[in-house]
PDB file of N, CA and C in Angstrom:
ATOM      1  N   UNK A   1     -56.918 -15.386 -37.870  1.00  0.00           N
ATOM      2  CA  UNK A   1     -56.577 -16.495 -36.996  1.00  0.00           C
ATOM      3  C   UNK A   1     -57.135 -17.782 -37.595  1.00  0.00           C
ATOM      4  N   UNK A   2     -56.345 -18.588 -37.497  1.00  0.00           N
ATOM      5  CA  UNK A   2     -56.915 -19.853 -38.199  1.00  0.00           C
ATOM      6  C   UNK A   2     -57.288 -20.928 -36.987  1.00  0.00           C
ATOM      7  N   UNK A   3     -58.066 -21.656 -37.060  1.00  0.00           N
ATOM      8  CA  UNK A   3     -59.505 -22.224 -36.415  1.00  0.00           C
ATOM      9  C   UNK A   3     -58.100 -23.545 -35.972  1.00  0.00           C
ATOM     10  N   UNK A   4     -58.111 -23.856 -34.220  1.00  0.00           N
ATOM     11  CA  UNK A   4     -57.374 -24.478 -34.160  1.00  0.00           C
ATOM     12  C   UNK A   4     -57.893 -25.911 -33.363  1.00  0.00           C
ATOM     13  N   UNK A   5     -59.197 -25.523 -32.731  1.00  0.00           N
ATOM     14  CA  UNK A   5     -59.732 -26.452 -31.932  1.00  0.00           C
ATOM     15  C   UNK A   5     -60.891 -27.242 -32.257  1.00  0.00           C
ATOM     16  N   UNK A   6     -61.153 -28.064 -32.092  1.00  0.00           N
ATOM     17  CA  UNK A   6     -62.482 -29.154 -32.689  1.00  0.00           C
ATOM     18  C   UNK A   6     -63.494 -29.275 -32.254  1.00  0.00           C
ATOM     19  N   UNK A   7     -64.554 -29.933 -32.938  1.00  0.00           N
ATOM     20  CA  UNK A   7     -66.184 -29.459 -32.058  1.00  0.00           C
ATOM     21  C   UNK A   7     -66.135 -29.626 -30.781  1.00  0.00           C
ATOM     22  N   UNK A   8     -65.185 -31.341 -30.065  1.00  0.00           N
ATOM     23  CA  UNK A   8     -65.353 -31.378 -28.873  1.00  0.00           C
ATOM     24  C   UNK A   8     -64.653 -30.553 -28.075  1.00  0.00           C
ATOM     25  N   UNK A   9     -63.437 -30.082 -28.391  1.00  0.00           N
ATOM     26  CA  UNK A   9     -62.760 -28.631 -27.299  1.00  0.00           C
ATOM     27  C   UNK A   9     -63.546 -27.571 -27.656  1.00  0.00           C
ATOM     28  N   UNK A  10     -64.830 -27.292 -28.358  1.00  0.00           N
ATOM     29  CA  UNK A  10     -65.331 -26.195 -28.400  1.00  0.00           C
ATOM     30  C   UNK A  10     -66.443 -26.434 -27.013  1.00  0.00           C
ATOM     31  N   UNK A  11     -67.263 -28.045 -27.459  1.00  0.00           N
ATOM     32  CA  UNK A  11     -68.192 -27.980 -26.510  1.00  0.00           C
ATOM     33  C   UNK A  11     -67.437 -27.837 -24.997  1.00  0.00           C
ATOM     34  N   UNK A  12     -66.664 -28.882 -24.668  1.00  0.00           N
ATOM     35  CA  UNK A  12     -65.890 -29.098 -23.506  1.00  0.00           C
ATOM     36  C   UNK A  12     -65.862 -27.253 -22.937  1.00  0.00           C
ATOM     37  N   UNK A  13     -65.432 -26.465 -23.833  1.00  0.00           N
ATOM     38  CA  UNK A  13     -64.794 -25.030 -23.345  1.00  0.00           C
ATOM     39  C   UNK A  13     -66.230 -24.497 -22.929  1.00  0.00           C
ATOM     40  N   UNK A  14     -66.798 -24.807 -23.658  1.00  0.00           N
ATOM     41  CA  UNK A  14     -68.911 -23.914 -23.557  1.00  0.00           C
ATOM     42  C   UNK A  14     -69.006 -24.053 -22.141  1.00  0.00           C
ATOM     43  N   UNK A  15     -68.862 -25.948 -22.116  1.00  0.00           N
ATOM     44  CA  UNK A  15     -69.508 -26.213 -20.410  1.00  0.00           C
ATOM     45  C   UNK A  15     -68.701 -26.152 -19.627  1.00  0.00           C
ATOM     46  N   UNK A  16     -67.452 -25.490 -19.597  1.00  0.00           N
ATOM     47  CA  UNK A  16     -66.271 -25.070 -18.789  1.00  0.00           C
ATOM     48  C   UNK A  16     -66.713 -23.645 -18.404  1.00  0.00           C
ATOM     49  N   UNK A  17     -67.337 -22.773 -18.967  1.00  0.00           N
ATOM     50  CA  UNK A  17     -67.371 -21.542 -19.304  1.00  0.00           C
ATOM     51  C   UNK A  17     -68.832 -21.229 -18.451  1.00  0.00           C
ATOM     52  N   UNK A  18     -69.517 -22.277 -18.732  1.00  0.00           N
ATOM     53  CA  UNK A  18     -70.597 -21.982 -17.811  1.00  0.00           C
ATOM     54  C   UNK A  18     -70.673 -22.541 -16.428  1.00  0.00           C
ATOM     55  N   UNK A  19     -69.696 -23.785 -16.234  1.00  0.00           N
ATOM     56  CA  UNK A  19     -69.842 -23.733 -15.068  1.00  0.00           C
ATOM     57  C   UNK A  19     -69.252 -23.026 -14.130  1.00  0.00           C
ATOM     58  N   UNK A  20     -68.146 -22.213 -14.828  1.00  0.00           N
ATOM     59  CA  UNK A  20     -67.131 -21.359 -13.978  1.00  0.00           C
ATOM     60  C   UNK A  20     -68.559 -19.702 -13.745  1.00  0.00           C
ATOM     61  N   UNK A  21     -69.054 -19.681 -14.365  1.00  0.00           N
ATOM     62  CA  UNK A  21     -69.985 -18.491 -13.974  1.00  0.00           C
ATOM     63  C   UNK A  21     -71.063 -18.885 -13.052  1.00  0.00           C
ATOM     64  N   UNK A  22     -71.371 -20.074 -13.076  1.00  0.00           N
ATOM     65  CA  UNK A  22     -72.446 -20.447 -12.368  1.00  0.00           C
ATOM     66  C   UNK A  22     -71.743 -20.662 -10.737  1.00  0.00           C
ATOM     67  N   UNK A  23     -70.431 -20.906 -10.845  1.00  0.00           N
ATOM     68  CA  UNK A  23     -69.815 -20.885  -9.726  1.00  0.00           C
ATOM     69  C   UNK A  23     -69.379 -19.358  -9.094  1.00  0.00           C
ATOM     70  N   UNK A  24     -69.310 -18.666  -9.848  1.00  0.00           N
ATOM     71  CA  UNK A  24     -68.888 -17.370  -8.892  1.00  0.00           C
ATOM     72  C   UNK A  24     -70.657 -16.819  -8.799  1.00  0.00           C
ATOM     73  N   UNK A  25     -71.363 -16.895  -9.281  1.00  0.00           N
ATOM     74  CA  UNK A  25     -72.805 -16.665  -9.306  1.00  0.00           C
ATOM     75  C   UNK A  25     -72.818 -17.226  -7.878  1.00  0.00           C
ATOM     76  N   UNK A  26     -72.855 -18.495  -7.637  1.00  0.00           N
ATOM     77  CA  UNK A  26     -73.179 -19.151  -6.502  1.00  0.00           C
ATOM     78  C   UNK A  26     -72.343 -18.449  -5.230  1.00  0.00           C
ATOM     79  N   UNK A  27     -71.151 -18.644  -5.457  1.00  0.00           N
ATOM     80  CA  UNK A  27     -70.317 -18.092  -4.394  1.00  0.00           C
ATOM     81  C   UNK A  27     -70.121 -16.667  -4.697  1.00  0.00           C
ATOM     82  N   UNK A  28     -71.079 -15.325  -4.979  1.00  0.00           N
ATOM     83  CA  UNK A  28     -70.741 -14.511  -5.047  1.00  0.00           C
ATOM     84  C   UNK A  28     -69.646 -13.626  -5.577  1.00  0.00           C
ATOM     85  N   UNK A  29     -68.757 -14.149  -6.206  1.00  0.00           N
ATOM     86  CA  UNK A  29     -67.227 -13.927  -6.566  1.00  0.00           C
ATOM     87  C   UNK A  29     -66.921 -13.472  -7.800  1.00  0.00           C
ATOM     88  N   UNK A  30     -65.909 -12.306  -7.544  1.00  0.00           N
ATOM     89  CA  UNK A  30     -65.759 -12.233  -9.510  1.00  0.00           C
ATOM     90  C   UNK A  30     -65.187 -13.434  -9.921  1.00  0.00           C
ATOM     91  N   UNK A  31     -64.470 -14.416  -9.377  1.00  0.00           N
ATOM     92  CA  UNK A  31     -64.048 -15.268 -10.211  1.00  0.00           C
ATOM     93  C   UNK A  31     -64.639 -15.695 -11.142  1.00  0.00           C
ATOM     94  N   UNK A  32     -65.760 -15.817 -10.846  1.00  0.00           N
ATOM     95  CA  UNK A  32     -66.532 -16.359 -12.059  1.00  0.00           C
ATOM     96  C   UNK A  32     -66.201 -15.508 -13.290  1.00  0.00           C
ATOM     97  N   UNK A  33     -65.735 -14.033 -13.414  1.00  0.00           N
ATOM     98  CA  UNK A  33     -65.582 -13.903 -14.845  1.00  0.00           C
ATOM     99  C   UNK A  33     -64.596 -14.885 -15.189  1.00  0.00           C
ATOM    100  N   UNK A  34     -64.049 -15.812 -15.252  1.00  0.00           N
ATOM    101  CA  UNK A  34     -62.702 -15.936 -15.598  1.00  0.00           C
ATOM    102  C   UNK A  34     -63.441 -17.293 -16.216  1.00  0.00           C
ATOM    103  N   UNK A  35     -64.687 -17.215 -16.982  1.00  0.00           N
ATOM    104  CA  UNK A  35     -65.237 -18.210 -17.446  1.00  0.00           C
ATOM    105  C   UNK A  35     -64.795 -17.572 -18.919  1.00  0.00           C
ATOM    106  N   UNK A  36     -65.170 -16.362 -19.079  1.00  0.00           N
ATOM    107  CA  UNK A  36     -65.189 -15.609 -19.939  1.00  0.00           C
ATOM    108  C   UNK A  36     -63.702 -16.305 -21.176  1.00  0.00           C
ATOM    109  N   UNK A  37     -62.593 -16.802 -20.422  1.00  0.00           N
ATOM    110  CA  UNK A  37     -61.335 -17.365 -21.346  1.00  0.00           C
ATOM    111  C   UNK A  37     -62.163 -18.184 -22.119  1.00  0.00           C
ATOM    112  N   UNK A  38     -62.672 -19.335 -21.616  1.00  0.00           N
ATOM    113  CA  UNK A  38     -62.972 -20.392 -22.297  1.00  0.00           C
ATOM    114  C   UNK A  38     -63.985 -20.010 -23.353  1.00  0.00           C
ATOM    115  N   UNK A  39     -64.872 -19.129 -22.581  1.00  0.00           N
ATOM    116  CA  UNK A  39     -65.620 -19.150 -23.273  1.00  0.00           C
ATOM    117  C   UNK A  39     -65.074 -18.262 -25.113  1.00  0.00           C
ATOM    118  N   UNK A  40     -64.510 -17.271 -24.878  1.00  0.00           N
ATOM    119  CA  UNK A  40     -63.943 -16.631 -26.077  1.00  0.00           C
ATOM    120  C   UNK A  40     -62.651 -17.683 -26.474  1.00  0.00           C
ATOM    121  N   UNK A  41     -62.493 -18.345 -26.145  1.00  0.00           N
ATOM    122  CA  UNK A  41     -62.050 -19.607 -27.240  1.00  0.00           C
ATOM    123  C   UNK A  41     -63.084 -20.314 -27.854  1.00  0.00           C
ATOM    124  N   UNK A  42     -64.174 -20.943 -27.062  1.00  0.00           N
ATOM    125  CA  UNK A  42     -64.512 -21.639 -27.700  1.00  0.00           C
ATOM    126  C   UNK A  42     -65.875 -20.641 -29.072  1.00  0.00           C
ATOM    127  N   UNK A  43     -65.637 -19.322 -28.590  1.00  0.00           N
ATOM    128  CA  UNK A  43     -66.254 -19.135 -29.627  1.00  0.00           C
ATOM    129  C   UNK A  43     -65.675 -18.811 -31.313  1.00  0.00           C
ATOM    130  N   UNK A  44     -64.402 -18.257 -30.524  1.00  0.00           N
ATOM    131  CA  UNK A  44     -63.871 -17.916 -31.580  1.00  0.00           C
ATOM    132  C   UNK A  44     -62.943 -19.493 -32.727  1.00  0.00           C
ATOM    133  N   UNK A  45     -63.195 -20.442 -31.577  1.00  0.00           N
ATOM    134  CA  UNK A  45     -62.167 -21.307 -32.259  1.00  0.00           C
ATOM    135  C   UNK A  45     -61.108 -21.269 -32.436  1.00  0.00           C
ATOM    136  N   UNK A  46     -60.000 -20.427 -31.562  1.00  0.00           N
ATOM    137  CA  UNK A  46     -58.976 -20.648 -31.591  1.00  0.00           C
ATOM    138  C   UNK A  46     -58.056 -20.431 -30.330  1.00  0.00           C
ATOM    139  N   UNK A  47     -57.238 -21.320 -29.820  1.00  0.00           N
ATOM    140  CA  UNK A  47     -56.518 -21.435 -28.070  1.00  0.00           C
ATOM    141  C   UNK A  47     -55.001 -20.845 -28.601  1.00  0.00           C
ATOM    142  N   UNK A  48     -54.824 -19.625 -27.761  1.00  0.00           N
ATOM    143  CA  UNK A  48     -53.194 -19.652 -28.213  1.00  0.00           C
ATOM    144  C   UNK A  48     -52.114 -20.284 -27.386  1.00  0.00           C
ATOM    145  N   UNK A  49     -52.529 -21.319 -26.275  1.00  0.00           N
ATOM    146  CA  UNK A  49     -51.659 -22.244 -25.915  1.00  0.00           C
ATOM    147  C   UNK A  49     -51.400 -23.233 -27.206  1.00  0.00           C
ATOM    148  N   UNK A  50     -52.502 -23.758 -27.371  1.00  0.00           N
ATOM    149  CA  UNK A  50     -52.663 -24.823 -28.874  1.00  0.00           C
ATOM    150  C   UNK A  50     -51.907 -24.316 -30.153  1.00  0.00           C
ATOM    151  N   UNK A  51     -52.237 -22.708 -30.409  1.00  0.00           N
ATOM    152  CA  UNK A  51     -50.796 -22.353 -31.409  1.00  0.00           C
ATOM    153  C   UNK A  51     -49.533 -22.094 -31.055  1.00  0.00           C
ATOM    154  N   UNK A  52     -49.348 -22.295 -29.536  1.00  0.00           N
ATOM    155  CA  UNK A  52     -47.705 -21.983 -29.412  1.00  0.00           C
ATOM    156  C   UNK A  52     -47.138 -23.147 -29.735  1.00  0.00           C
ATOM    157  N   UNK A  53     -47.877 -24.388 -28.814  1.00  0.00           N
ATOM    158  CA  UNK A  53     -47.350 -25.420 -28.622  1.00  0.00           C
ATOM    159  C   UNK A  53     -47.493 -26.716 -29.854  1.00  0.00           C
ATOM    160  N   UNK A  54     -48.464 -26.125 -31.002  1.00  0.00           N
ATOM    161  CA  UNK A  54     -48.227 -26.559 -32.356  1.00  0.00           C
ATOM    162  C   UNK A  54     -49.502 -27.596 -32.374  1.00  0.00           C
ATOM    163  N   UNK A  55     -50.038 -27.933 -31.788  1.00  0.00           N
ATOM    164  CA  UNK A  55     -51.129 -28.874 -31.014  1.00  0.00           C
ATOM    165  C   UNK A  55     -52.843 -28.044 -32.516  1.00  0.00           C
ATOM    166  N   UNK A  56     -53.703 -28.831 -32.935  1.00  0.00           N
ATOM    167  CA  UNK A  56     -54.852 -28.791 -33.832  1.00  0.00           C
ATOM    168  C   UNK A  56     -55.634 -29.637 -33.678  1.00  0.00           C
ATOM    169  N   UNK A  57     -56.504 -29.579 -33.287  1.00  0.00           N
ATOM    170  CA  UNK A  57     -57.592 -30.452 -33.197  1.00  0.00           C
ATOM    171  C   UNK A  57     -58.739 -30.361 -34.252  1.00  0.00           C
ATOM    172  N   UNK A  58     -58.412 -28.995 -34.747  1.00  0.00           N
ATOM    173  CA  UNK A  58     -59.682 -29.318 -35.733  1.00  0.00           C
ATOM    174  C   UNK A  58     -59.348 -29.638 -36.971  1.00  0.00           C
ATOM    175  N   UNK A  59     -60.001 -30.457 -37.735  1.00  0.00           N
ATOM    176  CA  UNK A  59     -59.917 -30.951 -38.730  1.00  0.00           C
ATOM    177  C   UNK A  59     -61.018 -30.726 -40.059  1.00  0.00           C
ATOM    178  N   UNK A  60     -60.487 -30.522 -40.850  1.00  0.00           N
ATOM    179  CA  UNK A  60     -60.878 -29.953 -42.181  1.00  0.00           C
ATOM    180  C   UNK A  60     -62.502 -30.589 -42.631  1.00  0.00           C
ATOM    181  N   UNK A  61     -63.509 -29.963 -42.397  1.00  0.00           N
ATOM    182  CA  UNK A  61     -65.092 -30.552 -42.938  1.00  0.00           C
ATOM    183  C   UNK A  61     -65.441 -31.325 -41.610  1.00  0.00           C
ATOM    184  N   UNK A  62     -64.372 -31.267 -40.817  1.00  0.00           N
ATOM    185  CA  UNK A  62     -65.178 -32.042 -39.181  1.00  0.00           C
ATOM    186  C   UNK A  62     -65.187 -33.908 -38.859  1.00  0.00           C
ATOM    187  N   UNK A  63     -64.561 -34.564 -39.993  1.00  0.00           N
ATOM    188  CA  UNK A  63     -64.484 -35.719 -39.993  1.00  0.00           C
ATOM    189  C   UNK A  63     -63.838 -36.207 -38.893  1.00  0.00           C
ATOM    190  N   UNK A  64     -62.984 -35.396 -38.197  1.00  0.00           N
ATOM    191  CA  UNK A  64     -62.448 -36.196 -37.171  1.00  0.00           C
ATOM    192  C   UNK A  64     -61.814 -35.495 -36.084  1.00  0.00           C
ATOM    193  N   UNK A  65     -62.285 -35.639 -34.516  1.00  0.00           N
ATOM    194  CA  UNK A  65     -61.927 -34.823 -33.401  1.00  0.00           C
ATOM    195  C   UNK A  65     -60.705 -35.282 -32.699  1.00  0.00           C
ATOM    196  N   UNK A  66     -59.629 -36.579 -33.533  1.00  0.00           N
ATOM    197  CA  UNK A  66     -58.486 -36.475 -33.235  1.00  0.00           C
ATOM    198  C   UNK A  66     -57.359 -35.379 -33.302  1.00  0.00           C
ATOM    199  N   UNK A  67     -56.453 -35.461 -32.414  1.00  0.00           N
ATOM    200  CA  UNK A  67     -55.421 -34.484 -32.697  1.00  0.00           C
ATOM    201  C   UNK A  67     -54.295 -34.408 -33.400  1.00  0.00           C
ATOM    202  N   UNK A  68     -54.206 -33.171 -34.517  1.00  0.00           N
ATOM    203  CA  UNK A  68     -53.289 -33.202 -35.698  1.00  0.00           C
ATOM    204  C   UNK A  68     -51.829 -33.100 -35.407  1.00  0.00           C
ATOM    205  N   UNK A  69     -51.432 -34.839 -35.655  1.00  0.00           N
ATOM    206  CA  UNK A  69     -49.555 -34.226 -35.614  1.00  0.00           C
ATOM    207  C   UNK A  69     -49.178 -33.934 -36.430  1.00  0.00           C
ATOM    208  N   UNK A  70     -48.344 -32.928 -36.738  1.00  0.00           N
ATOM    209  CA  UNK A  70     -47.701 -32.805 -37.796  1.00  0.00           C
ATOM    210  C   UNK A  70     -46.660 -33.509 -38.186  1.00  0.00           C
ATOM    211  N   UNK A  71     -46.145 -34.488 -39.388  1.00  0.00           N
ATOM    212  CA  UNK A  71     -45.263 -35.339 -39.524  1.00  0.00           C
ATOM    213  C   UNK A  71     -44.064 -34.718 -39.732  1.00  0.00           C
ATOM    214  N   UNK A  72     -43.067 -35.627 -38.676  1.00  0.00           N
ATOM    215  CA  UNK A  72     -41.815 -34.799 -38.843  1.00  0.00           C
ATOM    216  C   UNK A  72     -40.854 -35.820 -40.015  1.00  0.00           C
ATOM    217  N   UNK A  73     -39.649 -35.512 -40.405  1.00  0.00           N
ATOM    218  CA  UNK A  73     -39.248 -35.880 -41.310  1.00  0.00           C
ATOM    219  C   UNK A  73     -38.702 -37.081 -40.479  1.00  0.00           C
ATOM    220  N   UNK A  74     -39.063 -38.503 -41.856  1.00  0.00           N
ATOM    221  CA  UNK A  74     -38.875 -39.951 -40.741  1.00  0.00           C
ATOM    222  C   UNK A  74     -37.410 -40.060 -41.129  1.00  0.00           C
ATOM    223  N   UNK A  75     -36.540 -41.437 -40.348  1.00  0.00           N
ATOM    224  CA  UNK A  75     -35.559 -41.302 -39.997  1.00  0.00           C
ATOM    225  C   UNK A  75     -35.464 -41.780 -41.511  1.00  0.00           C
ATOM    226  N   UNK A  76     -34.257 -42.622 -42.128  1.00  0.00           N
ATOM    227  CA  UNK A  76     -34.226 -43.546 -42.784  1.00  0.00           C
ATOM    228  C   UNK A  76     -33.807 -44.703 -41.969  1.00  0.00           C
ATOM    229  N   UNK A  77     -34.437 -46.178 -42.387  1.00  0.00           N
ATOM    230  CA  UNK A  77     -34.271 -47.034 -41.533  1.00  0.00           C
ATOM    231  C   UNK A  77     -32.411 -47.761 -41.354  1.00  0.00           C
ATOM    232  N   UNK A  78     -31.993 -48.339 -40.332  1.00  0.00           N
ATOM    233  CA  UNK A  78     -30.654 -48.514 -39.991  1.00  0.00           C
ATOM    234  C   UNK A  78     -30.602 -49.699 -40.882  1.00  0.00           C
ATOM    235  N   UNK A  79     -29.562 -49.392 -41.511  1.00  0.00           N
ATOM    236  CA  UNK A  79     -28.912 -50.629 -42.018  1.00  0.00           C
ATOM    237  C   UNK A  79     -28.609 -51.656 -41.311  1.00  0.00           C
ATOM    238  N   UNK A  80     -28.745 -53.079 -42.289  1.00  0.00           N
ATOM    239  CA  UNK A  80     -28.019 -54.471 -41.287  1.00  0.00           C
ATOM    240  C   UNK A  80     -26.970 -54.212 -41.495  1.00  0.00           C
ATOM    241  N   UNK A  81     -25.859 -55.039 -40.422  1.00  0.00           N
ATOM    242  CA  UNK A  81     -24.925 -55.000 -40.955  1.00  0.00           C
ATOM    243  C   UNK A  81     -24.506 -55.922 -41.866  1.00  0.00           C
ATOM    244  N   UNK A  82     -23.343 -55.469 -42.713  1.00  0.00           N
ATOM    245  CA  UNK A  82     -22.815 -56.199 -43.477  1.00  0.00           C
ATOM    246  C   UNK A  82     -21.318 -56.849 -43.259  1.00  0.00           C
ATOM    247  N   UNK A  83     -21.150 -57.953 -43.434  1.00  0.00           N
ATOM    248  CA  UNK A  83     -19.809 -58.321 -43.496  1.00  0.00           C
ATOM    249  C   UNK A  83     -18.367 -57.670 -44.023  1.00  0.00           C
ATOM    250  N   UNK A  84     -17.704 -57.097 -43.157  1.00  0.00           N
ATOM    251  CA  UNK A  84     -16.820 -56.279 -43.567  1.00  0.00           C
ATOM    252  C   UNK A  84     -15.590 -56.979 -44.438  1.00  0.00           C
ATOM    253  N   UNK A  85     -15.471 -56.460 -45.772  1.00  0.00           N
ATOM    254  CA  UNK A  85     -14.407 -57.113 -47.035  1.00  0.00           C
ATOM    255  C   UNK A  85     -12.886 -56.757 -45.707  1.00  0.00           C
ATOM    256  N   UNK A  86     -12.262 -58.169 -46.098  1.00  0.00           N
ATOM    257  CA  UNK A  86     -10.879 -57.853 -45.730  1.00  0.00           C
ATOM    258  C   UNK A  86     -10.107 -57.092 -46.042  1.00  0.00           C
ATOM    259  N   UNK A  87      -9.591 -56.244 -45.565  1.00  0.00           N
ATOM    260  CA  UNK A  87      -8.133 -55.139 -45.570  1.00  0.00           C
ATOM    261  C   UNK A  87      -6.898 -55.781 -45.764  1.00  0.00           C
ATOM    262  N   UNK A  88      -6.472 -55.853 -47.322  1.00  0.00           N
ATOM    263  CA  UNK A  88      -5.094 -56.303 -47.530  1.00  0.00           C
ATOM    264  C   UNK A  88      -4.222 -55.200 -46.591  1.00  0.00           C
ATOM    265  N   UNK A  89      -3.127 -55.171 -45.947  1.00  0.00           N
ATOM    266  CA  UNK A  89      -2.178 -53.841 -45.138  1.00  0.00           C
ATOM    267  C   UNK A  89      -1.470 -54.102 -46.625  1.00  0.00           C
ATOM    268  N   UNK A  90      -1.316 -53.024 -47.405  1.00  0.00           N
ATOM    269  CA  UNK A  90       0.183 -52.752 -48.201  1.00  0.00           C
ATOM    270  C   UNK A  90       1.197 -52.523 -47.414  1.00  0.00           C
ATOM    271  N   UNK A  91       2.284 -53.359 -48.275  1.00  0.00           N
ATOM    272  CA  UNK A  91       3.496 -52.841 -47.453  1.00  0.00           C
ATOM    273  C   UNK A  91       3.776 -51.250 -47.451  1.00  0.00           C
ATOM    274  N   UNK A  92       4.429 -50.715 -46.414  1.00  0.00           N
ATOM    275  CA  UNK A  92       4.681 -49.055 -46.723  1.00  0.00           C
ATOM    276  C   UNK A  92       5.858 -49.109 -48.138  1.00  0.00           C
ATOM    277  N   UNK A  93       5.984 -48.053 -48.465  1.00  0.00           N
ATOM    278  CA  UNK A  93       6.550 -48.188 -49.776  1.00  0.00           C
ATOM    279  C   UNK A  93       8.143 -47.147 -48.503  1.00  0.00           C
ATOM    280  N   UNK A  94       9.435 -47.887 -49.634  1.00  0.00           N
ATOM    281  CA  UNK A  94      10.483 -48.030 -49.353  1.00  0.00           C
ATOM    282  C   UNK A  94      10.981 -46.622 -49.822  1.00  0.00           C
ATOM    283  N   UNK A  95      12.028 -46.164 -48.451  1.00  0.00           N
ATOM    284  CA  UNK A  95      12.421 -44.980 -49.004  1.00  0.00           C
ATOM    285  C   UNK A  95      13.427 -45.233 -49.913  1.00  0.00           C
ATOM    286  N   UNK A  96      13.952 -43.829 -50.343  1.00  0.00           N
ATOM    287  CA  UNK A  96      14.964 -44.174 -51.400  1.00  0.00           C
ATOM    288  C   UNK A  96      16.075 -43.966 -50.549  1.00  0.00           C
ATOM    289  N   UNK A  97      17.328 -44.769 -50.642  1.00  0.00           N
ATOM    290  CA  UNK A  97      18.548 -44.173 -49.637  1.00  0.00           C
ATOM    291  C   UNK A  97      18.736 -42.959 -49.605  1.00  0.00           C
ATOM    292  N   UNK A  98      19.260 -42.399 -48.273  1.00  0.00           N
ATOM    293  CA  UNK A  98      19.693 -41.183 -48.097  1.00  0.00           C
ATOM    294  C   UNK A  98      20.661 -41.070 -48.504  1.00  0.00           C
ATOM    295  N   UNK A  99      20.931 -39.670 -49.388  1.00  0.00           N
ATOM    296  CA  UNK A  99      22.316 -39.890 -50.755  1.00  0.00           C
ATOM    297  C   UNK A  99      23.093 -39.323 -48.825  1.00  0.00           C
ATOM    298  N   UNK A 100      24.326 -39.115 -49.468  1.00  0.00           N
ATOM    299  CA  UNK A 100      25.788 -38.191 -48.284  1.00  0.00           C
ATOM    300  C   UNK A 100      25.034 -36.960 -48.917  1.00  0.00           C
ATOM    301  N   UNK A 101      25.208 -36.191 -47.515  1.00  0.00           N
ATOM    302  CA  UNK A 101      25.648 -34.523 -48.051  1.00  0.00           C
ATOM    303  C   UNK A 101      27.129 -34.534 -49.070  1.00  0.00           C
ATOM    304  N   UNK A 102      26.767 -33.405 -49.794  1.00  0.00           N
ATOM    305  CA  UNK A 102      27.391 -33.285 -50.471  1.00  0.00           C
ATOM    306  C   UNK A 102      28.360 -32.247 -49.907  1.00  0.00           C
ATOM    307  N   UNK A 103      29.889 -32.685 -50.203  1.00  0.00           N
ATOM    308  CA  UNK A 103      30.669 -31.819 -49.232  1.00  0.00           C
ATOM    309  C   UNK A 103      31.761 -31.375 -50.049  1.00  0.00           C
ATOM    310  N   UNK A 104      32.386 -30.029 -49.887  1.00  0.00           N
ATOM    311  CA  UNK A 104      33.055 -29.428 -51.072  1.00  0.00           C
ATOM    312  C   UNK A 104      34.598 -30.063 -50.734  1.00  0.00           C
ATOM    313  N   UNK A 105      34.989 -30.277 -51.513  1.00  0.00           N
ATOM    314  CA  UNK A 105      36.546 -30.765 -51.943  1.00  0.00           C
ATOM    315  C   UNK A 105      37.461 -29.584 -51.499  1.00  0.00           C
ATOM    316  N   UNK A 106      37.377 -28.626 -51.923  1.00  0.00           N
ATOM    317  CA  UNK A 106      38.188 -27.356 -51.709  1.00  0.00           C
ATOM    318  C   UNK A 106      38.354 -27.001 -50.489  1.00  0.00           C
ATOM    319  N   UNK A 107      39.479 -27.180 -49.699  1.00  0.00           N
ATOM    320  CA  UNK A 107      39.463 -27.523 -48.190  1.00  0.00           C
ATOM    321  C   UNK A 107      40.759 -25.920 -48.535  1.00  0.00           C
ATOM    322  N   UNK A 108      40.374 -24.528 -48.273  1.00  0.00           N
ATOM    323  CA  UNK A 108      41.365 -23.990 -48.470  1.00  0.00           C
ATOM    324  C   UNK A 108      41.235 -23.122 -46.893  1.00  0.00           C
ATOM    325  N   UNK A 109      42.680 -23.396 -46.491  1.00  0.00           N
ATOM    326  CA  UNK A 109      43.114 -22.685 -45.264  1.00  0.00           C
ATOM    327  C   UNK A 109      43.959 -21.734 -45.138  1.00  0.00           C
TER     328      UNK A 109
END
């Protein structure tokens, strides 16, 4: 699994993790295991909401706890427009006369 979350979603998850136990502690409740999520994220360093949804926060040697977009391919920018060259219309080109059918001479009855 590759490490998807950053020091601060690790700490954030720690003190998520403990206060959800300290709360079913208090109120008697299993809920409180359900600290246990955060907490096995933040130990392990990795959220699989954060890998479905493509989302990284951690960053390579720790320099920075912003979140990694991945760059999508940019547009190319829109052309100005340009002045459109005039359209000579050619004339349509001329048929050739329609010859006669050609009709046989030999008229035999």
């Amino acid at each position: 699994m590759k490490r998807n979350i950053g020091t601060t979603d690790t700490v954030i998850r720690y003190i998520a993790a403990i206060v959800i136990f300290a709360l079913g502690l208090y109120f008697k409740s299993w809920w409180g295991l359900l600290g246990l999520i955060p907490l096995a994220v933040a130990i392990f360093g990795w959220c699989p909401p954060y890998a479905m949804l493509g989302i990284n926060t951690c960053r390579a040697g720790g320099k920075s706890e912003q979140p990694v977009v991945e760059p999508q391919a940019a547009e190319p920018p829109a052309a100005e427009p340009q002045a459109a060259e005039p359209q000579v219309a050619e004339p349509p080109e001329a048929e050739p006369p329609a010859s006669e059918p050609e009709t046989s001479e030999s008229s035999e009855i």
